[in-house]
Each structure stands twice: as structure tokens, then as C-alpha cells.
N, C-alpha and C. Protein backbone atom coordinates (compact mmCIF):
# COMPACT_ATOMS: atom_id res chain seq x y z
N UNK A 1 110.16 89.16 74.43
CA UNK A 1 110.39 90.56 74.22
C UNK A 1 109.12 91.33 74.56
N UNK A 2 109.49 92.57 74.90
CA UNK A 2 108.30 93.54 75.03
C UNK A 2 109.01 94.57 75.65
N UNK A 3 107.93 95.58 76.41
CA UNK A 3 108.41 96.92 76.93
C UNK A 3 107.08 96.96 78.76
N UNK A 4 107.50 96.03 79.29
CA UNK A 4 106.83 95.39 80.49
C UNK A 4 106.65 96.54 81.12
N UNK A 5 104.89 96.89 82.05
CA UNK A 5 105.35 97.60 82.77
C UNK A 5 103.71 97.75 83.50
N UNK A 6 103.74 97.94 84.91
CA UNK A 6 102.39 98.05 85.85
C UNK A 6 102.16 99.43 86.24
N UNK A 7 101.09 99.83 86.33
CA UNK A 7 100.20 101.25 86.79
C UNK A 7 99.10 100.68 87.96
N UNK A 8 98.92 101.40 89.03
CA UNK A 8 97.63 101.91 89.90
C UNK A 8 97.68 103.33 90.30
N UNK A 9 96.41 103.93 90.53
CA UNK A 9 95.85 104.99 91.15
C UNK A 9 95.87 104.13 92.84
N UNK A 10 96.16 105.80 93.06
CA UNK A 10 96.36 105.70 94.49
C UNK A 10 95.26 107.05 94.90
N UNK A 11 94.44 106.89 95.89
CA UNK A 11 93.97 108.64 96.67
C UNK A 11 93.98 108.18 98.23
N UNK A 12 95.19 108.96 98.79
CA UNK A 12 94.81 108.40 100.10
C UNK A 12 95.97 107.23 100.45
N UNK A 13 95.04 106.18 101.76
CA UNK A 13 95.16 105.11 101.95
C UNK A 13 94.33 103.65 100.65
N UNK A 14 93.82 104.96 100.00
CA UNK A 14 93.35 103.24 99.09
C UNK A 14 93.96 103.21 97.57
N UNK A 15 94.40 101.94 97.12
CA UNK A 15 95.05 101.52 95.75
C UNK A 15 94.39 100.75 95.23
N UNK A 16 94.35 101.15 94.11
CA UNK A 16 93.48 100.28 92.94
C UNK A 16 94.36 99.14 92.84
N UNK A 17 93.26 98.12 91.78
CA UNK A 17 93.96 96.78 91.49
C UNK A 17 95.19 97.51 90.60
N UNK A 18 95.69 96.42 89.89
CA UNK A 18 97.12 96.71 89.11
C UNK A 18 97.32 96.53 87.83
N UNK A 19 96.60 97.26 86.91
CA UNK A 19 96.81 97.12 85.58
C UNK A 19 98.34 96.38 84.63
N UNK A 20 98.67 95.69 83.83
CA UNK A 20 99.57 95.67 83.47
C UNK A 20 99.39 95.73 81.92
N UNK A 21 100.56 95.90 81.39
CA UNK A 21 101.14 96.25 79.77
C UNK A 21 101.91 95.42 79.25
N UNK A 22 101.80 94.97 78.63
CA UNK A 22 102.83 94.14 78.27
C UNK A 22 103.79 94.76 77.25
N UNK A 23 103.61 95.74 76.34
CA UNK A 23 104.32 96.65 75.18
C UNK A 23 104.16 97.85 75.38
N UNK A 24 103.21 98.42 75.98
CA UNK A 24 102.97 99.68 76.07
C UNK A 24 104.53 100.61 76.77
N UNK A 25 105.23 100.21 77.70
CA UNK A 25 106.06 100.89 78.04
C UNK A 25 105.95 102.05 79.37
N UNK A 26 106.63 102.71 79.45
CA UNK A 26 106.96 103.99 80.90
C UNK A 26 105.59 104.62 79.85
N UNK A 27 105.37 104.97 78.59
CA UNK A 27 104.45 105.94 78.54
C UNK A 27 103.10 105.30 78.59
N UNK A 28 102.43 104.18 78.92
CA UNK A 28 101.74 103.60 79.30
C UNK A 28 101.52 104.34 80.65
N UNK A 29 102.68 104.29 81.80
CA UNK A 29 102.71 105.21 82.84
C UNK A 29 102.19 106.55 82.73
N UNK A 30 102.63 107.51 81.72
CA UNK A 30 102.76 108.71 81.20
C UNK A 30 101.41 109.26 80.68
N UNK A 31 100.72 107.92 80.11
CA UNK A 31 99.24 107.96 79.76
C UNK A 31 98.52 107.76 80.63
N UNK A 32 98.69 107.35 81.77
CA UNK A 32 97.57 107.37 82.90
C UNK A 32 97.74 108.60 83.84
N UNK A 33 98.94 109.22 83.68
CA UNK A 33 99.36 110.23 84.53
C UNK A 33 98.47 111.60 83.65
N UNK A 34 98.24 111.51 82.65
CA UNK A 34 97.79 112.54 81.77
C UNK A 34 96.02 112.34 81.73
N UNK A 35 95.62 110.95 81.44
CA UNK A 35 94.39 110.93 81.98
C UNK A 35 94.04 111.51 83.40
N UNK A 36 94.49 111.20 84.24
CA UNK A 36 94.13 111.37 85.88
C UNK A 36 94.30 113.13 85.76
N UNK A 37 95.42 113.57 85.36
CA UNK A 37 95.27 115.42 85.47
C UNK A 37 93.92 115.62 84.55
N UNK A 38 93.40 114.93 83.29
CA UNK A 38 92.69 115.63 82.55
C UNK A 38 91.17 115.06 83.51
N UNK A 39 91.26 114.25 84.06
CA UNK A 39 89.88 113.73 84.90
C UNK A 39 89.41 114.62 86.17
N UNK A 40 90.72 115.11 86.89
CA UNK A 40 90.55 116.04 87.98
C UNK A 40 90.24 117.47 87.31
N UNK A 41 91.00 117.80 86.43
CA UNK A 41 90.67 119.21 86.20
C UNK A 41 88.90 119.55 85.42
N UNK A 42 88.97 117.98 84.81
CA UNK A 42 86.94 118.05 84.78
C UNK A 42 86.07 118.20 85.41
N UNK A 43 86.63 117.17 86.41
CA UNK A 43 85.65 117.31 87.82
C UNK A 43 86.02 117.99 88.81
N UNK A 44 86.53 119.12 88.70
CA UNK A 44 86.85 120.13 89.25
C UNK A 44 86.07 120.98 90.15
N UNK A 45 85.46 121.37 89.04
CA UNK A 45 84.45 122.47 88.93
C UNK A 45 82.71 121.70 89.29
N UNK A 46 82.98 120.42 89.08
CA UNK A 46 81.16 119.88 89.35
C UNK A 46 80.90 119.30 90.43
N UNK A 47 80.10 119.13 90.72
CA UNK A 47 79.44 118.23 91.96
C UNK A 47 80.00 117.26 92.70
N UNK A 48 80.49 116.26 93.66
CA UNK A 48 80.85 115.74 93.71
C UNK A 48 79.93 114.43 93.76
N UNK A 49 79.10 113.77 93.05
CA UNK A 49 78.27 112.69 93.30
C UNK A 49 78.79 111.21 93.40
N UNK A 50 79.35 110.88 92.54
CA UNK A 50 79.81 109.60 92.01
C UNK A 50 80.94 109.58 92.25
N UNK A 51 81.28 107.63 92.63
CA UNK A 51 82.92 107.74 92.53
C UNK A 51 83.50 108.14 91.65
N UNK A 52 83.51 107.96 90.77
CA UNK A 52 84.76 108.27 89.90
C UNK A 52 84.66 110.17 89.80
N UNK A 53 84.04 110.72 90.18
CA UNK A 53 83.97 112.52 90.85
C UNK A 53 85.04 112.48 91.72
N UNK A 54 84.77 111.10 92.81
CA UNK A 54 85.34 111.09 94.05
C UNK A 54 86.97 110.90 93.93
N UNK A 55 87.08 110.87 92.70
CA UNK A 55 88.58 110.00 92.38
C UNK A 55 88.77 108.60 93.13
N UNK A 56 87.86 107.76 92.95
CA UNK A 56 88.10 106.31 94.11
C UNK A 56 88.71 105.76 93.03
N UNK A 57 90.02 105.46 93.54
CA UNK A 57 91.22 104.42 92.39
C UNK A 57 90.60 103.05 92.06
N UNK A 58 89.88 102.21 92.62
CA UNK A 58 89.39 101.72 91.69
C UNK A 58 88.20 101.82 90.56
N UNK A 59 87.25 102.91 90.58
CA UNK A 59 86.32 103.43 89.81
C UNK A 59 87.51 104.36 88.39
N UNK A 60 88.55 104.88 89.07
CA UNK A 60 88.95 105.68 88.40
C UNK A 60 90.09 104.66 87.12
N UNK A 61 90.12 103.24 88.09
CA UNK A 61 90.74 101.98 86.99
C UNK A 61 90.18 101.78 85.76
N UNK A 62 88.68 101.59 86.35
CA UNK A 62 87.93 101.08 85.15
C UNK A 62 87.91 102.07 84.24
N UNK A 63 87.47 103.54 84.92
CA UNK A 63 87.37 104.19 83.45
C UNK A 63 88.63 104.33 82.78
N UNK A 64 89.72 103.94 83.22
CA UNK A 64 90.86 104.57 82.69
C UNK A 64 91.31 103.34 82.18
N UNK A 65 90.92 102.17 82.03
CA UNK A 65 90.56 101.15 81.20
C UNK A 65 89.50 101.11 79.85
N UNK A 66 88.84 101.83 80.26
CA UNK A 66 87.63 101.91 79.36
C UNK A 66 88.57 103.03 77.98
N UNK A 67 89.04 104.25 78.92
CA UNK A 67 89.88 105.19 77.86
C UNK A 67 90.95 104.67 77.20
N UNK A 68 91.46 103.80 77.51
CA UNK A 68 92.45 102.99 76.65
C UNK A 68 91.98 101.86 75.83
N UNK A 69 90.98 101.18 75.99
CA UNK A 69 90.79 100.17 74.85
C UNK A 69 89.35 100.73 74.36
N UNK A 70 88.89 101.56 74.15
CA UNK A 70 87.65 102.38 73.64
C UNK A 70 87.59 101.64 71.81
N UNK A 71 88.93 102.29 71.35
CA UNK A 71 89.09 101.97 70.12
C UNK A 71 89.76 100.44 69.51
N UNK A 72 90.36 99.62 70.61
CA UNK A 72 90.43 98.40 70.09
C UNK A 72 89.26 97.17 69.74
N UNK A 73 89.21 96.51 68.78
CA UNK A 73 88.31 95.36 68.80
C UNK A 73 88.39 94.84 69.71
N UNK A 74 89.96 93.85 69.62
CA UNK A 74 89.85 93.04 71.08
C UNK A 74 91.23 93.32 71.75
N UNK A 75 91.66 93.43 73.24
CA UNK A 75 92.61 93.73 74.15
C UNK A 75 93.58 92.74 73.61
N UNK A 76 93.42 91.95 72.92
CA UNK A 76 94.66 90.87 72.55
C UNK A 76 95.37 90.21 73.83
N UNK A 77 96.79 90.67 73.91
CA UNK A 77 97.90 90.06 74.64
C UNK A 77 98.66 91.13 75.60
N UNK A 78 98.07 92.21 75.60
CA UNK A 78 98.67 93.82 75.86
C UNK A 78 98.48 93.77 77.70
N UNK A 79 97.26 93.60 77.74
CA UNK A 79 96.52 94.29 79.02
C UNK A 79 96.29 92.98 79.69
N UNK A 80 96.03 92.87 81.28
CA UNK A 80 96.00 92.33 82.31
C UNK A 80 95.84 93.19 83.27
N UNK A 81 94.67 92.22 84.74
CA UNK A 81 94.87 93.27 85.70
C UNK A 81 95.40 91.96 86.90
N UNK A 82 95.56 92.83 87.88
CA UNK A 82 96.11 91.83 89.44
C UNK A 82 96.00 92.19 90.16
N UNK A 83 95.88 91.58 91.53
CA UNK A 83 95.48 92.54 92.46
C UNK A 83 96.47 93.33 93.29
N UNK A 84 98.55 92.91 93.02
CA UNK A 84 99.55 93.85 93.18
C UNK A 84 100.47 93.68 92.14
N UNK A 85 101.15 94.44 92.42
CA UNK A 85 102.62 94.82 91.61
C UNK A 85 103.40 93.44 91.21
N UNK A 86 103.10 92.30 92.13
CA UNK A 86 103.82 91.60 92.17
C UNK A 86 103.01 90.14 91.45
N UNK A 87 101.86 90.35 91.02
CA UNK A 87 101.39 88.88 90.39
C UNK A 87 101.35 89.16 88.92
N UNK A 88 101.99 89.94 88.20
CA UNK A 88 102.64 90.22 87.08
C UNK A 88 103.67 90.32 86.52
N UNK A 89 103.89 90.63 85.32
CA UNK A 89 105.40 91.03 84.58
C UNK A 89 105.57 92.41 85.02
N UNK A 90 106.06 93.07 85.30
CA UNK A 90 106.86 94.31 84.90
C UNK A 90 108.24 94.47 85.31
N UNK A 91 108.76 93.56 84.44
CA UNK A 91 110.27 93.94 84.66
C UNK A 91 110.83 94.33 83.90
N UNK A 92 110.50 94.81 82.46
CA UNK A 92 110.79 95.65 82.13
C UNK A 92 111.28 97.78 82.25
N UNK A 93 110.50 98.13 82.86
CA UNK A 93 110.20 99.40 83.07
C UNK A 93 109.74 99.91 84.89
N UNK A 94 109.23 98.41 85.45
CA UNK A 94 108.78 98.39 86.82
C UNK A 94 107.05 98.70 87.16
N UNK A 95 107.14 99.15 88.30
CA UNK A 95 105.24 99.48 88.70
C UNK A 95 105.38 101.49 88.97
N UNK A 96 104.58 101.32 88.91
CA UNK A 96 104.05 103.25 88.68
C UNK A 96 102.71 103.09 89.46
N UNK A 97 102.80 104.04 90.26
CA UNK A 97 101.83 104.71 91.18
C UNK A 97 101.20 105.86 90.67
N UNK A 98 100.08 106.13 90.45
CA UNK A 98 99.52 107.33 90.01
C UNK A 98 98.87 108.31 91.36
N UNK A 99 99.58 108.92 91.81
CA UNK A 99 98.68 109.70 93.04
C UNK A 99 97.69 110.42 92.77
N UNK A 100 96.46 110.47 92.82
CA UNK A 100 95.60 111.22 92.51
C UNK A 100 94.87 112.41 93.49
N UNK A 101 95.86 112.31 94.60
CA UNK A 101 96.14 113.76 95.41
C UNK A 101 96.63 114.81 94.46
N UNK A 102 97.54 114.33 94.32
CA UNK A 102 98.92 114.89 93.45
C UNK A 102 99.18 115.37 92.54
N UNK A 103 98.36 114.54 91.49
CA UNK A 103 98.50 114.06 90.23
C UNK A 103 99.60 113.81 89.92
N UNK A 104 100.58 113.02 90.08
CA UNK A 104 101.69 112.64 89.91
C UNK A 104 102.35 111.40 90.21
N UNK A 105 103.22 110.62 89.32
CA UNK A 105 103.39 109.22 89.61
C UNK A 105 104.83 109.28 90.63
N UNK A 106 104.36 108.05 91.81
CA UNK A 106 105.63 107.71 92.60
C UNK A 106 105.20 106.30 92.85
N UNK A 107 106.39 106.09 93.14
CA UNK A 107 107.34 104.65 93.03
C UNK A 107 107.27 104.10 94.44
């Protein structure tokens, strides 16, 4: 049992590795889609120096890894990464694309 389900950032031609969930669910999706608008509208307005300024999907993985287990001791049984859609579970709910053109998830 669970609520299966994979996320990457996309900008462009390049895709991050492939986070997976094992319980988290579509709003697991919903939570990275809400990070990524609240990350662009920060770095909006500043400089562009650093990747993760740059929105590079995999810089923008880690931190958006880092924002989700900030407050756990340990990641347990939840989280996994891969390098596609396909060396994981998500058959529950499926894989989610986060465009970070866009800000918006496609399939």
C-alpha cells in the first residue's frame, strides 16, 4: 500500500534526476509545483549568479529536497531518487514534470 508517485524539474532541454514518494501522493506533485512558483518569484527580482538563480533542475532538485526533509530526523522509507520515471514505483498517481519556464506541471 501507499499513494506512489515521481516529480522532476524541467527548464528547457534539461531534466533533473527523478525524485520519488512513496506516500506522499499527487500533492507531493502539488508541493513541488508551489515551491518552484515561490523560488522564481524570489529570484525574480536578484541577480542572476548561481544555479539554483538559474533555475538548473538539477540544483533546483536538491534544494527542493533539502525543503522537504529540513524537518525530518531521518527520510525513512518515503523518498528515493533515479535517474528516470521509469527505475521507480509510481504507479500509483504516475510521474509529474515541473516546468520551470512555466511554472507548471506536465505529463
Amino acid at each position: 500500500m501507499g499513494d506512489r508517485v515521481s516529480i522532476s524539474f524541467r527548464k528547457g532541454n534539461e531534466e533533473s534526476v527523478v525524485l520519488f514518494s512513496h506516500w506522499q501522493g499527487y500533492g507531493f506533485a502539488e508541493k513541488a509545483l508551489d515551491y518552484a512558483d515561490r523560488l522564481r518569484d524570489k529570484n525574480g527580482n536578484n541577480e542572476v549568479i548561481y544555479p539554483l538563480d538559474r533555475l538548473e533542475p538539477n540544483t533546483v532538485m536538491v534544494d527542493f529536497i533539502r525543503h522537504v526533509t529540513k524537518d525530518l530526523r531521518r527520510v525513512e522509507s518515503d523518498l528515493y531518487l533515479a535517474s528516470n520515471q521509469n527505475e521507480g514505483d509510481n504507479s500509483d498517481n504516475g510521474h509529474f514534470v515541473i516546468d520551470l519556464d512555466s511554472i507548471e506541471i506536465v505529463r
